[in-house]
C-alpha atoms as a PDB file:
ATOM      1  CA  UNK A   1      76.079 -81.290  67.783  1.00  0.00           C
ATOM      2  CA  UNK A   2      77.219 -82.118  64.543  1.00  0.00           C
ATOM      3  CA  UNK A   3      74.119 -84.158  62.441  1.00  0.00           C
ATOM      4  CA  UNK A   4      74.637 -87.603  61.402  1.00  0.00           C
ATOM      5  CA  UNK A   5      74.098 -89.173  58.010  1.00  0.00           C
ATOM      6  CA  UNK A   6      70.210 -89.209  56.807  1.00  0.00           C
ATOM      7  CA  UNK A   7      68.608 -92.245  58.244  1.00  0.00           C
ATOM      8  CA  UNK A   8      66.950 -94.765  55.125  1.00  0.00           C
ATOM      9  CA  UNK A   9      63.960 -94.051  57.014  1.00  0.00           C
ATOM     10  CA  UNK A  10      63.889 -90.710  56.897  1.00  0.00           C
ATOM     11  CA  UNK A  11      64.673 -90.661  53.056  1.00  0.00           C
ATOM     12  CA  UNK A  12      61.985 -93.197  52.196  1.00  0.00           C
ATOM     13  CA  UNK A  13      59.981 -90.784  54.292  1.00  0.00           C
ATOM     14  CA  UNK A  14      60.832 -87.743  52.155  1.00  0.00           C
ATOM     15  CA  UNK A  15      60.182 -89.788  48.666  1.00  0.00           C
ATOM     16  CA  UNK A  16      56.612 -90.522  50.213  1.00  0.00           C
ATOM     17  CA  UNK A  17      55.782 -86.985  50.237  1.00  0.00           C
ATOM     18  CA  UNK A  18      57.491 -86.054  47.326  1.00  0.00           C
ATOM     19  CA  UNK A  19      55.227 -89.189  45.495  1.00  0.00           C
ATOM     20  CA  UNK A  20      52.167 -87.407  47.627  1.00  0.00           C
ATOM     21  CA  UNK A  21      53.060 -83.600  46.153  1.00  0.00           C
ATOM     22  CA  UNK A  22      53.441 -85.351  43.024  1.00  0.00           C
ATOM     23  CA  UNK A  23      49.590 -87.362  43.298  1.00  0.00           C
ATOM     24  CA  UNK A  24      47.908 -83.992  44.471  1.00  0.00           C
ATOM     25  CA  UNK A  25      49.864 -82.066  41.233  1.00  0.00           C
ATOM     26  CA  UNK A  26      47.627 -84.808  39.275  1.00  0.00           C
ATOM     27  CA  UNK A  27      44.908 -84.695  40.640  1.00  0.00           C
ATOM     28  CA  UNK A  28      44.784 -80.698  40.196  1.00  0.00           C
ATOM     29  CA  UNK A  29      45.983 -81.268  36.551  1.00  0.00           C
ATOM     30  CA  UNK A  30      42.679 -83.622  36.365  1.00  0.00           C
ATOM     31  CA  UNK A  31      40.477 -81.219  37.899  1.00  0.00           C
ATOM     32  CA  UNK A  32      41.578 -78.309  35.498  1.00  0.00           C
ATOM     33  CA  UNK A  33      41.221 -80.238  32.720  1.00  0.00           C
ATOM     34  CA  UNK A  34      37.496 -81.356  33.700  1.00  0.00           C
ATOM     35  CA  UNK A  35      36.533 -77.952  34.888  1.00  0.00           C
ATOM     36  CA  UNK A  36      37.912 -76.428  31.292  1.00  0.00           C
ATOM     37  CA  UNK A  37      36.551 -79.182  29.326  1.00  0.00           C
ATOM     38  CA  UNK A  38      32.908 -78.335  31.167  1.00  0.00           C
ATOM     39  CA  UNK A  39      33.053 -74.524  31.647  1.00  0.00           C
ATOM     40  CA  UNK A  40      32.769 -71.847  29.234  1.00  0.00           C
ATOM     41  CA  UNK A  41      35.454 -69.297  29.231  1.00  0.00           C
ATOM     42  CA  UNK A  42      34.052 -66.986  32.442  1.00  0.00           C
ATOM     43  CA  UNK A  43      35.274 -69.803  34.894  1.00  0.00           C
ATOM     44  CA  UNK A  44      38.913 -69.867  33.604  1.00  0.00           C
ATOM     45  CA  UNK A  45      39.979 -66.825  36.282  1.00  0.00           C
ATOM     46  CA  UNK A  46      38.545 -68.528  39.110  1.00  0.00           C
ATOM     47  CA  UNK A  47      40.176 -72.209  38.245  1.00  0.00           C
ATOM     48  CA  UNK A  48      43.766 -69.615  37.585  1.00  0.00           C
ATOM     49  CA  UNK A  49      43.261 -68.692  40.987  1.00  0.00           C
ATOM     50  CA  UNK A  50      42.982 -71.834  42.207  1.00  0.00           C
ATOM     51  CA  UNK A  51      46.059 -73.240  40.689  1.00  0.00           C
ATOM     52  CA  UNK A  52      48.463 -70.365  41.793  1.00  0.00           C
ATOM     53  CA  UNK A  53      47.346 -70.782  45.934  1.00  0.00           C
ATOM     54  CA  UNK A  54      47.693 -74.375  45.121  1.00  0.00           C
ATOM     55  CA  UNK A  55      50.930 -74.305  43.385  1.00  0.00           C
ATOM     56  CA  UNK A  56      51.965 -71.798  46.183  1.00  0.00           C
ATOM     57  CA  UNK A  57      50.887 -74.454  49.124  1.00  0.00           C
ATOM     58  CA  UNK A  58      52.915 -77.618  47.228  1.00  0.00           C
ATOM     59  CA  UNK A  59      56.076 -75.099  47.040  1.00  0.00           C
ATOM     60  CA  UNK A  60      56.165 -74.349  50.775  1.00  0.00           C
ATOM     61  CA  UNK A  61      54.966 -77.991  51.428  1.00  0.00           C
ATOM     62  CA  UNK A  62      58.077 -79.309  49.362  1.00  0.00           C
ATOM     63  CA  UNK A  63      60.380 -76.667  51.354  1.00  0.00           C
ATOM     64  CA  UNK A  64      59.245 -77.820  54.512  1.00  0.00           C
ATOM     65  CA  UNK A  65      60.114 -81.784  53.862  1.00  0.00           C
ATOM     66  CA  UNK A  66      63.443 -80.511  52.218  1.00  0.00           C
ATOM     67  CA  UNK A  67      63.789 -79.231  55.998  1.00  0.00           C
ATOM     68  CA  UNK A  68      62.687 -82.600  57.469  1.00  0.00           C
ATOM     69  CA  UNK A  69      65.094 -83.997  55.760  1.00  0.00           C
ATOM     70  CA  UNK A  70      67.806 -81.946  56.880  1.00  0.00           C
ATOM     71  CA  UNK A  71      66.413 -83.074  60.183  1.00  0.00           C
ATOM     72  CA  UNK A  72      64.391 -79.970  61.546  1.00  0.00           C
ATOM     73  CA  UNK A  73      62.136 -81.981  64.322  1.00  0.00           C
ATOM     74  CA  UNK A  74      59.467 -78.653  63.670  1.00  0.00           C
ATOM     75  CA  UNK A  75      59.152 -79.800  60.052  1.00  0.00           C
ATOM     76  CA  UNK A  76      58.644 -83.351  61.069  1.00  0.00           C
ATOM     77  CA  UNK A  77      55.569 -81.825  62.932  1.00  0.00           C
ATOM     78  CA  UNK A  78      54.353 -79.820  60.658  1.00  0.00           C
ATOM     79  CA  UNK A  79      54.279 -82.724  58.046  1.00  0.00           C
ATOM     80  CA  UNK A  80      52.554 -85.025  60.080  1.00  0.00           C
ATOM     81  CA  UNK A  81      49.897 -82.459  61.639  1.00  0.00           C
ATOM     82  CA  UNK A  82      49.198 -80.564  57.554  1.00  0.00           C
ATOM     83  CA  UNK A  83      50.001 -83.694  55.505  1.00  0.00           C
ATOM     84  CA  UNK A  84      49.419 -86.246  57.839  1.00  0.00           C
ATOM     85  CA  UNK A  85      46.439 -84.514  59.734  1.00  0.00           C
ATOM     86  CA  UNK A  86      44.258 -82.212  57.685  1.00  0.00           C
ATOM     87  CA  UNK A  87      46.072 -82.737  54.562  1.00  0.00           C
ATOM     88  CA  UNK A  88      44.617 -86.686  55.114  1.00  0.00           C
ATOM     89  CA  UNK A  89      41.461 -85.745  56.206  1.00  0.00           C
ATOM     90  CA  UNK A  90      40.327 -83.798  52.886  1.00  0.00           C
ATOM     91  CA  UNK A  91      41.770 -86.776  51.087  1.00  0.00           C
ATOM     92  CA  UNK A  92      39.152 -89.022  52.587  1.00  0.00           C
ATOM     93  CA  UNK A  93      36.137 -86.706  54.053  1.00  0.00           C
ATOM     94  CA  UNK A  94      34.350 -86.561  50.447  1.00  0.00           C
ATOM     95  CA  UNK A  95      34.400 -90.376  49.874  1.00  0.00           C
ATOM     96  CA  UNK A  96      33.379 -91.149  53.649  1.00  0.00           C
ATOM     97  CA  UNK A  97      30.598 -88.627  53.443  1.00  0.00           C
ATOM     98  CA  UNK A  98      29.387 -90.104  49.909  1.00  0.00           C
ATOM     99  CA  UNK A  99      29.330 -93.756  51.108  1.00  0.00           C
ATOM    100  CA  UNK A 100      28.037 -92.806  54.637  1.00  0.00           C
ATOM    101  CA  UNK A 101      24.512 -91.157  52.276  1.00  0.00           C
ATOM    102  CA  UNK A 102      24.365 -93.894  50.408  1.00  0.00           C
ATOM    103  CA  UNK A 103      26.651 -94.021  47.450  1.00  0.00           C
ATOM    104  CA  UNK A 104      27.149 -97.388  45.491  1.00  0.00           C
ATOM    105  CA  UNK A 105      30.994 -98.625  44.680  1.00  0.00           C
ATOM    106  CA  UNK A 106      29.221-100.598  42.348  1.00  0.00           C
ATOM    107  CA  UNK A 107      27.936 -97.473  40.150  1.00  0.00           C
ATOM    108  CA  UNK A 108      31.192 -95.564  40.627  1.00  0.00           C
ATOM    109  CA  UNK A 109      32.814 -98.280  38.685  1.00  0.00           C
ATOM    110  CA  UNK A 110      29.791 -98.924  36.438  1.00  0.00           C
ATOM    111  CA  UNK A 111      29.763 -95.310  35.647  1.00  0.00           C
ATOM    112  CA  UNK A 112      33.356 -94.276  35.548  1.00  0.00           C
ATOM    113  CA  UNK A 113      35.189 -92.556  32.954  1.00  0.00           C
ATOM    114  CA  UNK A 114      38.547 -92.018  31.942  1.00  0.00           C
ATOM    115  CA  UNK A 115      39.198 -88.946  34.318  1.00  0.00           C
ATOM    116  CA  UNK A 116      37.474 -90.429  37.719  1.00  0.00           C
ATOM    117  CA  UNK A 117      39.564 -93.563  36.688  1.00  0.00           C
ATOM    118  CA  UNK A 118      42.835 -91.820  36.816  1.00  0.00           C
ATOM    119  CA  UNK A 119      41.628 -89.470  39.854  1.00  0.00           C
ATOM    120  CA  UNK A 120      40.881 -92.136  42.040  1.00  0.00           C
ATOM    121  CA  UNK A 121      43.795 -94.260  40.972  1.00  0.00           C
ATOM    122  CA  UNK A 122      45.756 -91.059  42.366  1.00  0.00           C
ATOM    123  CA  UNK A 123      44.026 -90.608  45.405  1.00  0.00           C
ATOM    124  CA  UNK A 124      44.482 -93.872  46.193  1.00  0.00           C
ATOM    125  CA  UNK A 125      48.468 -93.837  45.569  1.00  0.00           C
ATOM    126  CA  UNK A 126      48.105 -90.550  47.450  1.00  0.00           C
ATOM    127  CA  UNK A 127      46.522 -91.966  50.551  1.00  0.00           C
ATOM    128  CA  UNK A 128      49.042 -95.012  50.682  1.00  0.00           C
ATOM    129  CA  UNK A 129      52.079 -92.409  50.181  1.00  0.00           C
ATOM    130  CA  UNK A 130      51.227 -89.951  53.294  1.00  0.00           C
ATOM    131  CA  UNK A 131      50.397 -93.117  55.532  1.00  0.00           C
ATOM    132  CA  UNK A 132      53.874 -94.950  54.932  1.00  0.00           C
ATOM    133  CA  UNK A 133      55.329 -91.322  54.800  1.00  0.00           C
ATOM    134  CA  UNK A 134      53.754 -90.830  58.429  1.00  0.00           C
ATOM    135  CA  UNK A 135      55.372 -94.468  59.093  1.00  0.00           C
ATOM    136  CA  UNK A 136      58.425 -93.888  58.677  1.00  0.00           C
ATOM    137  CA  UNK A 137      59.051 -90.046  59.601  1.00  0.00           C
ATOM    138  CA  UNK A 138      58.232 -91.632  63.383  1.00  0.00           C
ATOM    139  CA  UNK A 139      60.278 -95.155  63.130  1.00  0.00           C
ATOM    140  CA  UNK A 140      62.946 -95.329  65.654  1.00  0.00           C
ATOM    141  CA  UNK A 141      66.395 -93.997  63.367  1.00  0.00           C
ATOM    142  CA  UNK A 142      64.079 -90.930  62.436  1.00  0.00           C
ATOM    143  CA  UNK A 143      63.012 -90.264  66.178  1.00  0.00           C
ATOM    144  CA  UNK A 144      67.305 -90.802  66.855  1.00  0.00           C
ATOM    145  CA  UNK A 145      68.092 -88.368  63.841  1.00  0.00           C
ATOM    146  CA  UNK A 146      65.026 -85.729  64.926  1.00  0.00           C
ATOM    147  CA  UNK A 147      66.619 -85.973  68.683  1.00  0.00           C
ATOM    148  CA  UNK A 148      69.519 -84.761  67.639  1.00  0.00           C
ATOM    149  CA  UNK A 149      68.390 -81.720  66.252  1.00  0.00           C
ATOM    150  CA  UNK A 150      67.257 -80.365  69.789  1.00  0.00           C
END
């Protein structure tokens, strides 16, 4: 059966995750720069490490929405149970858990610096990116367009 042309929702889907790829690049990028800027030089093979696994996860992540896009209903599934499921649930586990023991908004702000300003402005563009990308990977057109892949 011969595919038809990418639904609008299935696009604004993919440029959700791409934005979310992008926000977790940052927020890596943030974290090696505090963990450098705080660490003497043993650490540096350890946050290395790091890095390459994570680079390694975002390049099969962004392969497997390229494939969403193309309309494989598996990578739709995939998206929403990694990104959308656990990928979602690290997002917001540490702030839960911090509030849920007791931690005060009002000294985050009170107390925050340039790099938790950033990092939280990024998880927070980061959260609101993989729920509309969830959204819209299950709106009608994208269930049609999925459909027609099996």
């Amino acid at each position: 059966m011969k595919k038809d042309a990418v639904p609008s929702e299935v696009f604004q889907s993919f440029l959700l995750w791409v934005i979310a790829i992008g926000a977790g690049v940052f927020e890596m990028a943030l974290a090696v720069i505090d963990s450098i800027s705080s660490q003497t030089g043993s650490g540096i093979v350890g946050i290395l490490t790091q890095v390459a696994a994570r680079t390694m996860m975002f390049a099969v992540l962004v392969y497997i929405m390229i494939r969403m896009l193309r309309g494989k209903n598996w990578a739709r599934i995939t998206l929403a149970l990694f990104l959308g499921g656990f990928g979602m649930l690290s997002l917001i586990i540490d702030p839960i858990k911090w509030l849920l023991t007791g931690g005060s908004l009002w000294d985050v702000f009170a107390n925050a610096d340039n790099i938790s300003i950033l990092f939280a402005s990024s998880r927070i563009l980061h959260v609101i990116a993989v729920v509309a990308a969830l959204i819209f990977m299950f709106r009608p057109a994208a269930n049609r367009y999925f459909k027609a892949e099996l």
